[in-house]
ModelCIF file with pLDDT and N, C-alpha, C, O atoms, coordinates in Angstrom:
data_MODEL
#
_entry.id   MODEL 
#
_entity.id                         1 
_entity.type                       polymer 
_entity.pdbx_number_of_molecules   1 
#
_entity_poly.entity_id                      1 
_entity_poly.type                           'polypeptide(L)' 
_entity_poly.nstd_linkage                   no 
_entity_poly.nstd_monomer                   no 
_entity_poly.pdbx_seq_one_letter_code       
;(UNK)(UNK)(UNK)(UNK)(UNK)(UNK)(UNK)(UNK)(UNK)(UNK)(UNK)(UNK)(UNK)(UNK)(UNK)(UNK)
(UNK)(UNK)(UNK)(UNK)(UNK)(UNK)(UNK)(UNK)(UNK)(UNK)(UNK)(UNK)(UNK)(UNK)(UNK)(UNK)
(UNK)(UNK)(UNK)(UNK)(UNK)(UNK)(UNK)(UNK)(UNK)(UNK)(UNK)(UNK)(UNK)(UNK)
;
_entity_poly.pdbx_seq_one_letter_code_can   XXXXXXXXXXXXXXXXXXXXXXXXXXXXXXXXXXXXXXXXXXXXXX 
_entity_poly.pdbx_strand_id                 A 
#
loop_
_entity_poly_seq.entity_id 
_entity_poly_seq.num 
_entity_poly_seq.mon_id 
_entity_poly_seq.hetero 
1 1  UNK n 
1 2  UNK n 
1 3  UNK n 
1 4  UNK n 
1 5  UNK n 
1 6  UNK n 
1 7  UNK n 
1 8  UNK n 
1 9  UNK n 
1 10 UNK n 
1 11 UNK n 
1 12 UNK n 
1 13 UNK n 
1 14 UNK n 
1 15 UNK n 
1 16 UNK n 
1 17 UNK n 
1 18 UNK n 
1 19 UNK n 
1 20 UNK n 
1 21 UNK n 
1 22 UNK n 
1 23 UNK n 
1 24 UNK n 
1 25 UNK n 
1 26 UNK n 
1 27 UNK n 
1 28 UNK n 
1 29 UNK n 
1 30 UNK n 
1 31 UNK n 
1 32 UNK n 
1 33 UNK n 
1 34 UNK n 
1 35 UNK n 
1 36 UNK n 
1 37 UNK n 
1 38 UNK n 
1 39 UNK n 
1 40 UNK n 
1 41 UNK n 
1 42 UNK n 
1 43 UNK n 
1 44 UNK n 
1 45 UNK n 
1 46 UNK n 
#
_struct_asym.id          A 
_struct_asym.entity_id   1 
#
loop_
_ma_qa_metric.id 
_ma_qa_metric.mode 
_ma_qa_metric.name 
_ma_qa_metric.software_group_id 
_ma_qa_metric.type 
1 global pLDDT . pLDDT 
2 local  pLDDT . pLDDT 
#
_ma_qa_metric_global.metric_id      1 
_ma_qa_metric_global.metric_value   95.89 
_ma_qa_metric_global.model_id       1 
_ma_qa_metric_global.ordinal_id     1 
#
loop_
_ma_qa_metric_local.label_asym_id 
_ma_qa_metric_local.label_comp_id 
_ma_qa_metric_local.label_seq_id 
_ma_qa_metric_local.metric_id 
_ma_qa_metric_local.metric_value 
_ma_qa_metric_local.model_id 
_ma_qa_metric_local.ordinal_id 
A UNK 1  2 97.00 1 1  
A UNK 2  2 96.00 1 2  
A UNK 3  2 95.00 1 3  
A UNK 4  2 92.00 1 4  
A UNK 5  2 93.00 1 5  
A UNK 6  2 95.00 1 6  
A UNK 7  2 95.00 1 7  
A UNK 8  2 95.00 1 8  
A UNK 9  2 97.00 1 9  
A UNK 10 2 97.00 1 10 
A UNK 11 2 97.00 1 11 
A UNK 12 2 97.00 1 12 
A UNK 13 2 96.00 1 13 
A UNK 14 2 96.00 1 14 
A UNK 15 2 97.00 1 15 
A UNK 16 2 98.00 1 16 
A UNK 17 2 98.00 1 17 
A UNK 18 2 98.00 1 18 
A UNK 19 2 97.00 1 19 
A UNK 20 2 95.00 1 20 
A UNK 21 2 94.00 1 21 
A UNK 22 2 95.00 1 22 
A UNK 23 2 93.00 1 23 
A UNK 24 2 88.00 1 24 
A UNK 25 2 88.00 1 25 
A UNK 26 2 90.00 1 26 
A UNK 27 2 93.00 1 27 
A UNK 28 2 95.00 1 28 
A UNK 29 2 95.00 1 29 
A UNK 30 2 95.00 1 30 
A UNK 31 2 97.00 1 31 
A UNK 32 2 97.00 1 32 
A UNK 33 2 97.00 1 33 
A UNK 34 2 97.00 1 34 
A UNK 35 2 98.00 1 35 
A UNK 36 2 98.00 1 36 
A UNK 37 2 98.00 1 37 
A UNK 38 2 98.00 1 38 
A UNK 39 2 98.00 1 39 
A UNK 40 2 98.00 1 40 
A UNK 41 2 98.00 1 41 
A UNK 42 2 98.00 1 42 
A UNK 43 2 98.00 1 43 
A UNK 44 2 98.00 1 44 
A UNK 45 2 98.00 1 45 
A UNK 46 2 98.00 1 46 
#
loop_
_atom_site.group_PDB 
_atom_site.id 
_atom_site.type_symbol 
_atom_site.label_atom_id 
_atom_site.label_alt_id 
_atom_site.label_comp_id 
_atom_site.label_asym_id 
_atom_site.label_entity_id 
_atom_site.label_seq_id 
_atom_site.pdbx_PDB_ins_code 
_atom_site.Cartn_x 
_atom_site.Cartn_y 
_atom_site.Cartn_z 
_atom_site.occupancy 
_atom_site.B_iso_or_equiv 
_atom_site.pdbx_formal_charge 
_atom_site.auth_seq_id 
_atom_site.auth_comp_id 
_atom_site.auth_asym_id 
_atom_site.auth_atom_id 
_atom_site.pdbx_PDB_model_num 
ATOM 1   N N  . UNK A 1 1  ? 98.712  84.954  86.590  1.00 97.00 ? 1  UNK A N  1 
ATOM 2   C CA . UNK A 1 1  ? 98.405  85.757  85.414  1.00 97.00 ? 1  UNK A CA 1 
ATOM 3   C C  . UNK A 1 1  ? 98.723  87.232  85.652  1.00 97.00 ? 1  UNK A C  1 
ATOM 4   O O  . UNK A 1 1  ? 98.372  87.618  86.767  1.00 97.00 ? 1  UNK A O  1 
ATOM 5   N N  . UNK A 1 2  ? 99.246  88.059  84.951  1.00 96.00 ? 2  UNK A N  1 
ATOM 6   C CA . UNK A 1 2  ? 99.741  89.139  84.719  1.00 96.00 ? 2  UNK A CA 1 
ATOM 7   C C  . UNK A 1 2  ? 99.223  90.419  83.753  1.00 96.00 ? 2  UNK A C  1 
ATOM 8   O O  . UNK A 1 2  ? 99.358  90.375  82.530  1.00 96.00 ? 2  UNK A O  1 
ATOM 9   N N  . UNK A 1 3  ? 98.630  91.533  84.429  1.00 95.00 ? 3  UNK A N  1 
ATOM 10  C CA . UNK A 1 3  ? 97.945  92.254  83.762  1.00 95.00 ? 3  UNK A CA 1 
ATOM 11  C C  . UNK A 1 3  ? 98.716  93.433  83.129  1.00 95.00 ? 3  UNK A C  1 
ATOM 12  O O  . UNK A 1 3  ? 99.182  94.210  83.962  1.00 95.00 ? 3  UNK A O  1 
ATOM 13  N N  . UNK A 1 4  ? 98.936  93.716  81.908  1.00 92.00 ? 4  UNK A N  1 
ATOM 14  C CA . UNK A 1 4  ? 99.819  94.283  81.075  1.00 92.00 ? 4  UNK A CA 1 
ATOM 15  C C  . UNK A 1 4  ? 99.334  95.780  81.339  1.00 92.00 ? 4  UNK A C  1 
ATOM 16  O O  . UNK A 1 4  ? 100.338 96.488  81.269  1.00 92.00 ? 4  UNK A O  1 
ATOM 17  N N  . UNK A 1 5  ? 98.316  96.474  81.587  1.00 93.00 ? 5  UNK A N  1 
ATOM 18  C CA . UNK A 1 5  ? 97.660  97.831  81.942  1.00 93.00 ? 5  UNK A CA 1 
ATOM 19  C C  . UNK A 1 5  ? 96.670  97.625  83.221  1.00 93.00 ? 5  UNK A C  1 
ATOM 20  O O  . UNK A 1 5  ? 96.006  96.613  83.448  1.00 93.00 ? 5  UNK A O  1 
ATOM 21  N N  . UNK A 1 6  ? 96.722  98.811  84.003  1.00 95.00 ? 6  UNK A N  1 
ATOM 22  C CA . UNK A 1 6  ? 96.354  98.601  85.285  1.00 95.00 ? 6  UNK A CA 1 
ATOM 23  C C  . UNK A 1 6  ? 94.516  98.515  84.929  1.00 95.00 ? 6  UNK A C  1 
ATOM 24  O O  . UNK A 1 6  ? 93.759  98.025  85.767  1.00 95.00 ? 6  UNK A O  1 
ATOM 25  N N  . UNK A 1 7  ? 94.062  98.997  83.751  1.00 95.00 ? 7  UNK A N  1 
ATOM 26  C CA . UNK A 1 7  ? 92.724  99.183  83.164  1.00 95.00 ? 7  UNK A CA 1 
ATOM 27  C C  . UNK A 1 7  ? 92.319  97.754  82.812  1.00 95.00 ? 7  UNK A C  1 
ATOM 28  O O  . UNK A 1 7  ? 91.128  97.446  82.853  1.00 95.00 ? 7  UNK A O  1 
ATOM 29  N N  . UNK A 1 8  ? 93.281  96.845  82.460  1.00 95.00 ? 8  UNK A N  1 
ATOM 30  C CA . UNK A 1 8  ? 92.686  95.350  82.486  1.00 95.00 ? 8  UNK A CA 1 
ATOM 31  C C  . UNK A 1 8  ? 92.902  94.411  83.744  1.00 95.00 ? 8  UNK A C  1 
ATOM 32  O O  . UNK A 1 8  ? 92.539  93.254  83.960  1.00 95.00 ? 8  UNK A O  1 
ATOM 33  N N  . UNK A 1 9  ? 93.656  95.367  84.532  1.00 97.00 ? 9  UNK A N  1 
ATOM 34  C CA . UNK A 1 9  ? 93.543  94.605  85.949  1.00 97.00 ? 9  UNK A CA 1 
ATOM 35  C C  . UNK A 1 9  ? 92.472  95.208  86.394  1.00 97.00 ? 9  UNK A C  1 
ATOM 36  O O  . UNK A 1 9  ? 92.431  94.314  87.239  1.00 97.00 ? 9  UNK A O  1 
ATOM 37  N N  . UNK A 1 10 ? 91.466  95.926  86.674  1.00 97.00 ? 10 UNK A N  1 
ATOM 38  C CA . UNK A 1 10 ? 90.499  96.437  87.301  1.00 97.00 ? 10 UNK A CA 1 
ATOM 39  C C  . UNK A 1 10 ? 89.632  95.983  86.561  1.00 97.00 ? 10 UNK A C  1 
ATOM 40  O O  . UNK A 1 10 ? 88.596  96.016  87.226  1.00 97.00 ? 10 UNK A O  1 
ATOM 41  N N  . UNK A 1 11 ? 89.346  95.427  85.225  1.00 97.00 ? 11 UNK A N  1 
ATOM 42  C CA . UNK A 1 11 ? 88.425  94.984  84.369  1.00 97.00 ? 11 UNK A CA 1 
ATOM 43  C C  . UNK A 1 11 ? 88.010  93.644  84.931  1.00 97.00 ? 11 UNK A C  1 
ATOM 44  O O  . UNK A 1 11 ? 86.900  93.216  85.245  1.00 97.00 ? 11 UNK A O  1 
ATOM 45  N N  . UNK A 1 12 ? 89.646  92.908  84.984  1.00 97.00 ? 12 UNK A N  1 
ATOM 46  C CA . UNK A 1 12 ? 88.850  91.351  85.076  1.00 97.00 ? 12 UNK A CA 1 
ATOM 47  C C  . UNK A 1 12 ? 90.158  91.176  86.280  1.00 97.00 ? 12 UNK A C  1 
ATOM 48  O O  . UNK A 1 12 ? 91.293  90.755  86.058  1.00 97.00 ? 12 UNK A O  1 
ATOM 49  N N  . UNK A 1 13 ? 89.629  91.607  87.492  1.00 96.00 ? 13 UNK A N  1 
ATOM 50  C CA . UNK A 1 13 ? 90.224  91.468  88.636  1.00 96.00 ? 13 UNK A CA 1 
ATOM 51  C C  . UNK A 1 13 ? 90.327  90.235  89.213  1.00 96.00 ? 13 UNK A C  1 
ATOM 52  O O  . UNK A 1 13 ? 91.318  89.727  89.737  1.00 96.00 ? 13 UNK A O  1 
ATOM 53  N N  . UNK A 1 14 ? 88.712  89.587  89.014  1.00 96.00 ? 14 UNK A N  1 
ATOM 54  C CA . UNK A 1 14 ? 88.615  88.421  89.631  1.00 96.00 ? 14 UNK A CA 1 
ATOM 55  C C  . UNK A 1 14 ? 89.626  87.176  89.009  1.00 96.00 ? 14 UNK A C  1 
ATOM 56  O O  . UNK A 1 14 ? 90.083  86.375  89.825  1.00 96.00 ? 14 UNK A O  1 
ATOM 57  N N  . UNK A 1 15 ? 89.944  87.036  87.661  1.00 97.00 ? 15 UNK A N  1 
ATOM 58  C CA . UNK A 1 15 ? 90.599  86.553  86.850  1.00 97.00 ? 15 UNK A CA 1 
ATOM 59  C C  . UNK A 1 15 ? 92.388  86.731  86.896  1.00 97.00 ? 15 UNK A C  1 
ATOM 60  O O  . UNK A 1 15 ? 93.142  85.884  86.417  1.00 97.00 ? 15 UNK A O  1 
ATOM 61  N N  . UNK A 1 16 ? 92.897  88.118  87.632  1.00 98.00 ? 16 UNK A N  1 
ATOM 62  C CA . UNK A 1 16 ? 94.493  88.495  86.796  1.00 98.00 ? 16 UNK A CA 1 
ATOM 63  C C  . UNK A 1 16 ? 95.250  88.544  88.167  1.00 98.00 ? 16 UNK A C  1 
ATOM 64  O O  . UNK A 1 16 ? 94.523  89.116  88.979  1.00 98.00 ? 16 UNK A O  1 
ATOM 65  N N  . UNK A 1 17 ? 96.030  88.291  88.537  1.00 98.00 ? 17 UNK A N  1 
ATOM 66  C CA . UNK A 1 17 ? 96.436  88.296  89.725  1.00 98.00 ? 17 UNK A CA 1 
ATOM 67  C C  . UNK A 1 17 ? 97.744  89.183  90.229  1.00 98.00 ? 17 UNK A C  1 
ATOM 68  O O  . UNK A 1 17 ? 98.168  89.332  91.375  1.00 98.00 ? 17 UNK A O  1 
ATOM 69  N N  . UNK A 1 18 ? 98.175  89.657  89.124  1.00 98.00 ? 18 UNK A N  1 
ATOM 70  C CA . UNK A 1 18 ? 99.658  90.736  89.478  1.00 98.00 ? 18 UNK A CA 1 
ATOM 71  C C  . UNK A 1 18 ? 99.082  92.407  88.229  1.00 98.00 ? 18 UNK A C  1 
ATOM 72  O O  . UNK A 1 18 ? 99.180  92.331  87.005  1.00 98.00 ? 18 UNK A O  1 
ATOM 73  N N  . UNK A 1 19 ? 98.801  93.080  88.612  1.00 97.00 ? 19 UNK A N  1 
ATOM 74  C CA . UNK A 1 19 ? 98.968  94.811  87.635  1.00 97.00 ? 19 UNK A CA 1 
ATOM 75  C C  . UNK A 1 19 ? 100.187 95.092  87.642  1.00 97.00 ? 19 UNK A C  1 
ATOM 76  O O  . UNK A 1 19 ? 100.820 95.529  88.603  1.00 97.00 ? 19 UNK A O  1 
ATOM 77  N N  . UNK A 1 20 ? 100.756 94.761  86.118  1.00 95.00 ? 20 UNK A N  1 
ATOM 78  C CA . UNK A 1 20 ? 101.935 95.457  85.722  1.00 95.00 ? 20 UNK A CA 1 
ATOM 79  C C  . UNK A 1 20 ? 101.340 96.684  85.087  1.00 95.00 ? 20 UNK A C  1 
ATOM 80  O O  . UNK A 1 20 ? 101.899 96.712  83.991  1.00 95.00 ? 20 UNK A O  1 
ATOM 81  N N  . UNK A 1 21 ? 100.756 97.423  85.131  1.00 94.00 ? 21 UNK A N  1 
ATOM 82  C CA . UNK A 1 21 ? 100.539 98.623  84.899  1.00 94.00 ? 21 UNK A CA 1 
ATOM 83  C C  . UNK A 1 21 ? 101.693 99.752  85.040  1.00 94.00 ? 21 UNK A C  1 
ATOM 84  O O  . UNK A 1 21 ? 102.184 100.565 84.257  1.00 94.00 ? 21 UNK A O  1 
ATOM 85  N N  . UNK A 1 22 ? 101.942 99.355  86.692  1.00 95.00 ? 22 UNK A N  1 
ATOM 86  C CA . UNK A 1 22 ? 102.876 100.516 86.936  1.00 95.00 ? 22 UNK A CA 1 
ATOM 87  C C  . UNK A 1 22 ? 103.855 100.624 86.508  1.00 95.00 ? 22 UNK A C  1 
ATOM 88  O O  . UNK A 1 22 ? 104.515 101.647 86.689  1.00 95.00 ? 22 UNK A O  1 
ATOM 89  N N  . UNK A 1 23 ? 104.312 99.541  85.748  1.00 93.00 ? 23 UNK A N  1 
ATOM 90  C CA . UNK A 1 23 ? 105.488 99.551  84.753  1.00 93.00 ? 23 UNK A CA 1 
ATOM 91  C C  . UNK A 1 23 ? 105.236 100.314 83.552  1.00 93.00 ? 23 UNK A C  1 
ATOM 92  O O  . UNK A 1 23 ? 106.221 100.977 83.227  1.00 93.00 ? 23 UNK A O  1 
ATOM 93  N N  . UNK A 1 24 ? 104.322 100.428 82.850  1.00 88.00 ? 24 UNK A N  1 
ATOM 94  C CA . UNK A 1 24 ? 104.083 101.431 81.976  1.00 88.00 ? 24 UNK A CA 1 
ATOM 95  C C  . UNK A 1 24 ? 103.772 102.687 82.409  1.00 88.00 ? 24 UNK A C  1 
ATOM 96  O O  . UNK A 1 24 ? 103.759 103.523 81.506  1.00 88.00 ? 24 UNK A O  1 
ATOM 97  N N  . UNK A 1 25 ? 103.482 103.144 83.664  1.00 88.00 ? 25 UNK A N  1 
ATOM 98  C CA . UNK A 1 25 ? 103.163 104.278 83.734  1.00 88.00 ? 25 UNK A CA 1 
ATOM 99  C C  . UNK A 1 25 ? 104.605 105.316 84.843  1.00 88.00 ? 25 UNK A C  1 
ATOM 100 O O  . UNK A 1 25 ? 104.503 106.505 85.146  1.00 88.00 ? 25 UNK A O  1 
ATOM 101 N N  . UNK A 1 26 ? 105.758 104.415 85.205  1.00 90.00 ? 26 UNK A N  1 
ATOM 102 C CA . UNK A 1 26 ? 107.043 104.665 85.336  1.00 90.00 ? 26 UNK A CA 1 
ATOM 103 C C  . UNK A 1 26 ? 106.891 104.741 86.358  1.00 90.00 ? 26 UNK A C  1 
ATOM 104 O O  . UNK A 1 26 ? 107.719 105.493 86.870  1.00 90.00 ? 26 UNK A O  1 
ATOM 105 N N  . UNK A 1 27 ? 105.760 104.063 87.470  1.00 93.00 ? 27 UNK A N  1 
ATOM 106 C CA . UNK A 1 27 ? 106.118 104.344 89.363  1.00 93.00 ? 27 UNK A CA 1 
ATOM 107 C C  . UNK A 1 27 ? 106.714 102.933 89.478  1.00 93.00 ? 27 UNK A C  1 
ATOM 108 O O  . UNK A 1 27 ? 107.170 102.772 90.611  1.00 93.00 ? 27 UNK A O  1 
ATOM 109 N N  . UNK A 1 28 ? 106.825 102.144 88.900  1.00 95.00 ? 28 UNK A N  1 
ATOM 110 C CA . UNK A 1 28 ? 107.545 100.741 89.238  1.00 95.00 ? 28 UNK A CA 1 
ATOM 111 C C  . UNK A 1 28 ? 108.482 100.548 87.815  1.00 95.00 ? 28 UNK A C  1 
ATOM 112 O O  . UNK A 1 28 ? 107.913 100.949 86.800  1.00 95.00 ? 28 UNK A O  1 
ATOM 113 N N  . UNK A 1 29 ? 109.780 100.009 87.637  1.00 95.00 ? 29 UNK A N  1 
ATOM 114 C CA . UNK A 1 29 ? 110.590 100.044 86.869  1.00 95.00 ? 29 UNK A CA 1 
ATOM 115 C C  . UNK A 1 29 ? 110.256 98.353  86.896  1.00 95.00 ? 29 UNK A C  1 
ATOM 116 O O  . UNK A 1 29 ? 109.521 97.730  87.662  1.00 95.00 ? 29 UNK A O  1 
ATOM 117 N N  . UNK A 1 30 ? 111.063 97.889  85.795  1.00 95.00 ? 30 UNK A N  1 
ATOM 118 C CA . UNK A 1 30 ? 111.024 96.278  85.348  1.00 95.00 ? 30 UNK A CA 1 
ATOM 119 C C  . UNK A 1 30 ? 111.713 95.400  86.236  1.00 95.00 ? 30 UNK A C  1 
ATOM 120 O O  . UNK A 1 30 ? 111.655 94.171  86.215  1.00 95.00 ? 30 UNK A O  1 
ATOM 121 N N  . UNK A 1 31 ? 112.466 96.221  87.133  1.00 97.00 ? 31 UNK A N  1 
ATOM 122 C CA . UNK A 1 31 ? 113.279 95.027  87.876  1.00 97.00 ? 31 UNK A CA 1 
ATOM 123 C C  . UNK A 1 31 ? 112.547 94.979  89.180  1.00 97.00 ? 31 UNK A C  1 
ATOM 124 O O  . UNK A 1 31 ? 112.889 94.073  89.940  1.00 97.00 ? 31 UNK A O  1 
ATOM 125 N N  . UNK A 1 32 ? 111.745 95.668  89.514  1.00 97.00 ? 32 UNK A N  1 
ATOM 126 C CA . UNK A 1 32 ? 111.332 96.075  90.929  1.00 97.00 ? 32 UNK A CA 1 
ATOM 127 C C  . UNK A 1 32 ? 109.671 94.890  90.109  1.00 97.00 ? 32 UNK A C  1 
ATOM 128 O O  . UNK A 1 32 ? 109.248 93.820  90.547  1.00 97.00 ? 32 UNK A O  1 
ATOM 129 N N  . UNK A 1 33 ? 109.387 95.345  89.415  1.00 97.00 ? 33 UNK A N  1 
ATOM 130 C CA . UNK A 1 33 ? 107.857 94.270  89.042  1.00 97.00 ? 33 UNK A CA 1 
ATOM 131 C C  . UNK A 1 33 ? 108.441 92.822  89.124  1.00 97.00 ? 33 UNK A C  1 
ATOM 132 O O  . UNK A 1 33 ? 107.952 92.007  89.906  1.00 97.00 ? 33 UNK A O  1 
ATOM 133 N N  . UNK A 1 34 ? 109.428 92.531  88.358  1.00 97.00 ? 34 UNK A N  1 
ATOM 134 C CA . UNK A 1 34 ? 110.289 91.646  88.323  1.00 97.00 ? 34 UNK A CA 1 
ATOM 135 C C  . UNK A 1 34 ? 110.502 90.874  89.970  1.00 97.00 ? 34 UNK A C  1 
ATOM 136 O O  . UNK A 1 34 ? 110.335 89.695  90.281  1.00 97.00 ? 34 UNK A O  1 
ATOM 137 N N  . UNK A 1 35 ? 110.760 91.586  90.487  1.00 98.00 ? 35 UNK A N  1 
ATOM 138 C CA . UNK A 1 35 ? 110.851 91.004  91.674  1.00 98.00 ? 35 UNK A CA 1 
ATOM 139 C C  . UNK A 1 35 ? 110.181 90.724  92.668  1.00 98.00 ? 35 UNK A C  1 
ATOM 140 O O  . UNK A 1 35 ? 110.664 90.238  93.691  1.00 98.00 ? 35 UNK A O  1 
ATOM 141 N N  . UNK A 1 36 ? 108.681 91.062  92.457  1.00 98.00 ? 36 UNK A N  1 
ATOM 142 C CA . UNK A 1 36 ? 107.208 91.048  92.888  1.00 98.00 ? 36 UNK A CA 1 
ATOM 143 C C  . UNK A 1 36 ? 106.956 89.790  92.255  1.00 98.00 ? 36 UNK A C  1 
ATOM 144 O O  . UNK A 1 36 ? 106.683 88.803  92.939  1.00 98.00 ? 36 UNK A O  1 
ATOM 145 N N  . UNK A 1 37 ? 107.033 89.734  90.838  1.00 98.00 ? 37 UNK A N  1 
ATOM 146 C CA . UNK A 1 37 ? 106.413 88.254  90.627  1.00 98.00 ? 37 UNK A CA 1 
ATOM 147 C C  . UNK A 1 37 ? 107.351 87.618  90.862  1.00 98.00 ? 37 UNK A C  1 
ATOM 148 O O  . UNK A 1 37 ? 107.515 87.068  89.773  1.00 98.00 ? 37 UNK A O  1 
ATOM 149 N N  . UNK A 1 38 ? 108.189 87.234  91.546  1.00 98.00 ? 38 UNK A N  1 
ATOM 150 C CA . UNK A 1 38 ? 109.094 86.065  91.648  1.00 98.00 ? 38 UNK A CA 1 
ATOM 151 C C  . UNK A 1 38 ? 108.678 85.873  92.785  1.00 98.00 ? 38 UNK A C  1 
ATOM 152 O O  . UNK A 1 38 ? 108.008 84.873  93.042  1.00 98.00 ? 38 UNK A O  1 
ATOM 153 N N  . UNK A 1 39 ? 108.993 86.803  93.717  1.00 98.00 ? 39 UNK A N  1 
ATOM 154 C CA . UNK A 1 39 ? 107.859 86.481  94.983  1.00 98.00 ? 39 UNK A CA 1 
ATOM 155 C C  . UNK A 1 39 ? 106.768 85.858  95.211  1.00 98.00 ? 39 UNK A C  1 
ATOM 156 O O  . UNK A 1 39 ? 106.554 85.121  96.174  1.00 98.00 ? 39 UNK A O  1 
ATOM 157 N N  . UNK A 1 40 ? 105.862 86.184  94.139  1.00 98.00 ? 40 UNK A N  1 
ATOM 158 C CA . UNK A 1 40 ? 104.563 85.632  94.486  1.00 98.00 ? 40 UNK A CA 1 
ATOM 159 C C  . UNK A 1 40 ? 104.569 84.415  93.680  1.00 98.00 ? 40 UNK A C  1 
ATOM 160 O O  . UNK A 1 40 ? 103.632 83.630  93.828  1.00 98.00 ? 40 UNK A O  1 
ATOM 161 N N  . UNK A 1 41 ? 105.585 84.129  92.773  1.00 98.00 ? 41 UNK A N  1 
ATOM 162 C CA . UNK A 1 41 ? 105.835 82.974  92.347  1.00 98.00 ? 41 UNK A CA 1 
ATOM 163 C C  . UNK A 1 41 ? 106.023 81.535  93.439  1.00 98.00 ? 41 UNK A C  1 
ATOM 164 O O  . UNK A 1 41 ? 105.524 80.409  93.432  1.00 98.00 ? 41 UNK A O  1 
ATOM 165 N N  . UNK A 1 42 ? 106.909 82.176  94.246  1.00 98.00 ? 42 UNK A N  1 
ATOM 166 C CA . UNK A 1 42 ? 107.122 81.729  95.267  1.00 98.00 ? 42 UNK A CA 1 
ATOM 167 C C  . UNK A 1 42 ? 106.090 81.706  96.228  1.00 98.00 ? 42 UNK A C  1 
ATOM 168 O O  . UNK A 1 42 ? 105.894 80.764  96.996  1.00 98.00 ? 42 UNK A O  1 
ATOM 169 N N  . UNK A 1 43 ? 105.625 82.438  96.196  1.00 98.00 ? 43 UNK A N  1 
ATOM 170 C CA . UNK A 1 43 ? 104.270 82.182  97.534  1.00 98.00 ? 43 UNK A CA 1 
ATOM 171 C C  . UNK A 1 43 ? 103.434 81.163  96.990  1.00 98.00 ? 43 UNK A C  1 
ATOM 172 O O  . UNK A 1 43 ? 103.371 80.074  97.560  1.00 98.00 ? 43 UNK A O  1 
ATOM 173 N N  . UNK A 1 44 ? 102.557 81.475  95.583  1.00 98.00 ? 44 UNK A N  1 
ATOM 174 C CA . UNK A 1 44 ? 101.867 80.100  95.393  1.00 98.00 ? 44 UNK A CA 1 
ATOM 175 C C  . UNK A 1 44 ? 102.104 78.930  94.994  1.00 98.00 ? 44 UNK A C  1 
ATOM 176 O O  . UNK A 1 44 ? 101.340 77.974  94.860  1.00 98.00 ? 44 UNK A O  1 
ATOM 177 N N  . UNK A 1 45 ? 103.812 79.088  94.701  1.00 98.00 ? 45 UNK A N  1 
ATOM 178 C CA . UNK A 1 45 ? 104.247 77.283  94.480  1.00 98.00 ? 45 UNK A CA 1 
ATOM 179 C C  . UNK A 1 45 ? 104.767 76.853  95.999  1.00 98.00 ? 45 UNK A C  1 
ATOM 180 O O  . UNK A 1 45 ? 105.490 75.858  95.950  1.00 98.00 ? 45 UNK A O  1 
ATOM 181 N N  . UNK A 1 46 ? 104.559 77.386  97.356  1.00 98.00 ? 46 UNK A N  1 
ATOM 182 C CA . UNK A 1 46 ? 104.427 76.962  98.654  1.00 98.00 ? 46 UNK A CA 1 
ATOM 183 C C  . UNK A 1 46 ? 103.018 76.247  98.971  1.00 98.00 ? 46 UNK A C  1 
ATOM 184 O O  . UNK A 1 46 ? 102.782 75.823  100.103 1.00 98.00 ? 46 UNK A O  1 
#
């Protein structure tokens, strides 16, 4: 699950498992988040 603002990843932490936040706030661009969840895509389908 994927948190669209870093304010609902700190809300329901226990619940969201990636903060795309930093994509809205311009320290991480879409391809660089992009490539975080594919990763961890990969980690929990191991």
């Amino acid at each position: 699950k994927l948190a669209a603002s870093s304010a609902l990843y700190a809300a329901m932490e226990d619940d969201l498992d990636i903060d795309c936040g930093p994509v809205a706030d311009g320290s991480v661009d879409v391809a660089q988040m992009g490539a975080e969840i594919f990763a961890r895509l990969l980690r929990h389908a191991s």
